[in-house]
Protein backbone atom coordinates (compact mmCIF):
# COMPACT_ATOMS: atom_id res chain seq x y z
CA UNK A 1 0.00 0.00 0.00
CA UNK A 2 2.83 2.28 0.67
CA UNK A 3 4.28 2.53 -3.01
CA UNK A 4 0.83 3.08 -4.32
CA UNK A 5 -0.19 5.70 -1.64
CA UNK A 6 3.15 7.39 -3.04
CA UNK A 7 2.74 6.83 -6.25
CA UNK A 8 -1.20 8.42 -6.16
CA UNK A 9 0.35 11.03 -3.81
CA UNK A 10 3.07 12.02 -6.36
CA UNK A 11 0.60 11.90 -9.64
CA UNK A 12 -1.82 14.64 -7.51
CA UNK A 13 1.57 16.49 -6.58
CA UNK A 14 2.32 16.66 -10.29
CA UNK A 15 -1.46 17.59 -11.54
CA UNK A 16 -1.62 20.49 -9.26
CA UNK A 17 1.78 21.77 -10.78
CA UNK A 18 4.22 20.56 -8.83
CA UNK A 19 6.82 18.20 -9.70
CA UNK A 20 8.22 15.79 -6.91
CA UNK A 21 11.58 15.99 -5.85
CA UNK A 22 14.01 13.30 -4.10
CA UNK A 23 13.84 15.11 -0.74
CA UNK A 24 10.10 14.88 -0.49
CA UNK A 25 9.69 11.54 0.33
CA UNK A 26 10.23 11.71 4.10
CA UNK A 27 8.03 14.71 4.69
CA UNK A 28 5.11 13.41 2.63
CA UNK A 29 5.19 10.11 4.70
CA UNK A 30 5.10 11.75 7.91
CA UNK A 31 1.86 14.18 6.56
CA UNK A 32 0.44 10.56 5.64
CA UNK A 33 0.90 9.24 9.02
CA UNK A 34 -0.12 12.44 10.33
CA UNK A 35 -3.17 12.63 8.68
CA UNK A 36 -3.86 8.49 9.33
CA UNK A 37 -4.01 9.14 12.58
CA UNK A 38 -6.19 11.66 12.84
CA UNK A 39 -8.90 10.00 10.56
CA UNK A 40 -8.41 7.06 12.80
CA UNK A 41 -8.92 9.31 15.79
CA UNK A 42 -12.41 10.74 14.66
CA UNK A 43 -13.76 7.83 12.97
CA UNK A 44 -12.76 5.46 15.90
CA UNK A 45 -11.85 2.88 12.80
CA UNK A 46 -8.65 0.62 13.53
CA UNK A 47 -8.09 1.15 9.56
CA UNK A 48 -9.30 4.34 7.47
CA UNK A 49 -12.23 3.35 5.23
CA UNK A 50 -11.33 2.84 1.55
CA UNK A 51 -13.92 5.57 0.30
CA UNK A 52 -11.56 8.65 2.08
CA UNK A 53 -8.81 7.53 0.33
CA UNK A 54 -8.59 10.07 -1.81
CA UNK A 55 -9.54 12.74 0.65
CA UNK A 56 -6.89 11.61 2.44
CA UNK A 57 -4.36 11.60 -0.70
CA UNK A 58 -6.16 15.54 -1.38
CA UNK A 59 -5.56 16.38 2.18
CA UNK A 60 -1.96 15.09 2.41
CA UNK A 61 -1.23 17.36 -0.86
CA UNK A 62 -2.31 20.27 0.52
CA UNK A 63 -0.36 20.28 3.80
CA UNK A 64 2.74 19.38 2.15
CA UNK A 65 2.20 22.11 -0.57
CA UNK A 66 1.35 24.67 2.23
CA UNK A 67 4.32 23.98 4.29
CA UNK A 68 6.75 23.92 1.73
CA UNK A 69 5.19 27.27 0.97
CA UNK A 70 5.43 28.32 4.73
CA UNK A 71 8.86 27.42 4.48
CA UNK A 72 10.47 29.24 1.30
CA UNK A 73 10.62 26.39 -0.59
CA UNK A 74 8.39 27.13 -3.28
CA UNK A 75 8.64 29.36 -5.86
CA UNK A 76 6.17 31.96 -7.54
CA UNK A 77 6.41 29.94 -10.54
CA UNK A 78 5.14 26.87 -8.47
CA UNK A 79 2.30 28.20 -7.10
CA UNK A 80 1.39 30.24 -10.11
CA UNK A 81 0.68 26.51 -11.85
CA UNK A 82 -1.88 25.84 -9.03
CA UNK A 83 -5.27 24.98 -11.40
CA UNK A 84 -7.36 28.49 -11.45
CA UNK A 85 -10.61 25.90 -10.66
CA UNK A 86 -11.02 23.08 -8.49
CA UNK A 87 -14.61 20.69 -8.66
CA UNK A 88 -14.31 18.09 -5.66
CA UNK A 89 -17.70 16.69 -5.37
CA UNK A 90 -19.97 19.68 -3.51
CA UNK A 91 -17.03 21.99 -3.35
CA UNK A 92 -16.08 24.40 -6.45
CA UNK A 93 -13.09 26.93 -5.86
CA UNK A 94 -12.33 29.59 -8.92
CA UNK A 95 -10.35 32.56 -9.15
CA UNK A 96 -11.10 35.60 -10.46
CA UNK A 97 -8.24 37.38 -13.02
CA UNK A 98 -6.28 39.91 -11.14
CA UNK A 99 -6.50 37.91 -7.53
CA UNK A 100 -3.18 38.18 -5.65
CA UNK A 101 -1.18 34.22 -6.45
CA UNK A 102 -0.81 33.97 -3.21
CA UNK A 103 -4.27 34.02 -2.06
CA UNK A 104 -5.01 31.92 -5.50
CA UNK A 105 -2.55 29.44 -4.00
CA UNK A 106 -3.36 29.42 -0.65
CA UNK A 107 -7.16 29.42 -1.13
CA UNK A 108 -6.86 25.79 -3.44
CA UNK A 109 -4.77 24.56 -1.09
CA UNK A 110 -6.73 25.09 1.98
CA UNK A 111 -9.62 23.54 0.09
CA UNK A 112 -7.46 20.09 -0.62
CA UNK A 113 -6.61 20.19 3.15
CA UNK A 114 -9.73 19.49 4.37
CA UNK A 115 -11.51 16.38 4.67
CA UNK A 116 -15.17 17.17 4.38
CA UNK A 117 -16.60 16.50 7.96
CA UNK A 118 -19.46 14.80 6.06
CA UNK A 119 -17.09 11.99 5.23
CA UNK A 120 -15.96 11.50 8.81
CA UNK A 121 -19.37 11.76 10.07
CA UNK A 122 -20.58 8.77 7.58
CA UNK A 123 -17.20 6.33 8.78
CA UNK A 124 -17.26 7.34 12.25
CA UNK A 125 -17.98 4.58 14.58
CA UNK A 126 -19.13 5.05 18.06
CA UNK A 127 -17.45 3.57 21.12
CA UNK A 128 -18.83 2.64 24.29
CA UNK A 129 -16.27 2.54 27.37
């Protein structure tokens, strides 16, 4: 599971404009684990469901993407190659012309960060003590 969860996480990487680099690999696996555990923690699952997969892939993207952005380590040409419109199910971010690529940029990426609480709410599993 851990080559494909790479590989999926790498083809997103590369669709929102971004192209993976050798370094990566470490920081994206500790998002992954990161972000494991904290579906696990409010869904009360012992594994995460297969349909927030790719929530979880989306959500793992977008931390990376914002901290490498936090940190310096992207360029304006990077995160002027962030898609101007995102369609994920309900949710539909666009940018006007003229909007600051910073805000463009940080705008889709908070939107890939989150996992819809809907999605949580339908896997979460309730525990008697």
């Amino acid at each position: 599971m851990v080559a494909a969860m790479n590989e999926d996480i790498k083809k997103r990487l590369e669709s929102l404009g971004y192209a993976v680099q050798d370094g990566d690999s470490w920081p994206i696996q500790f998002i992954w684990e990161k972000t494991e555990k904290e579906i696990l923690i409010k869904t009360n699952q012992k594994k995460v469901p297969d349909d927030l997969y790719n929530a979880m892939v989306d959500a793992v993207c977008g931390a990376f993407l914002l901290q490498k952005k936090q940190m310096g380590l992207l360029g304006e040409a990077e995160t002027a190659l962030i898609v101007s419109k995102i369609k994920e199910g309900d949710t539909d971010v666009s940018f006007q012309e003229g909007v600051n690529p910073d805000s463009q940029f940080l705008s889709a990426v908070s939107s890939l960060s989150v996992i819809d609480k809907r999605l949580i709410l339908k896997y979460r599993k309730l525990v008697f003590r």
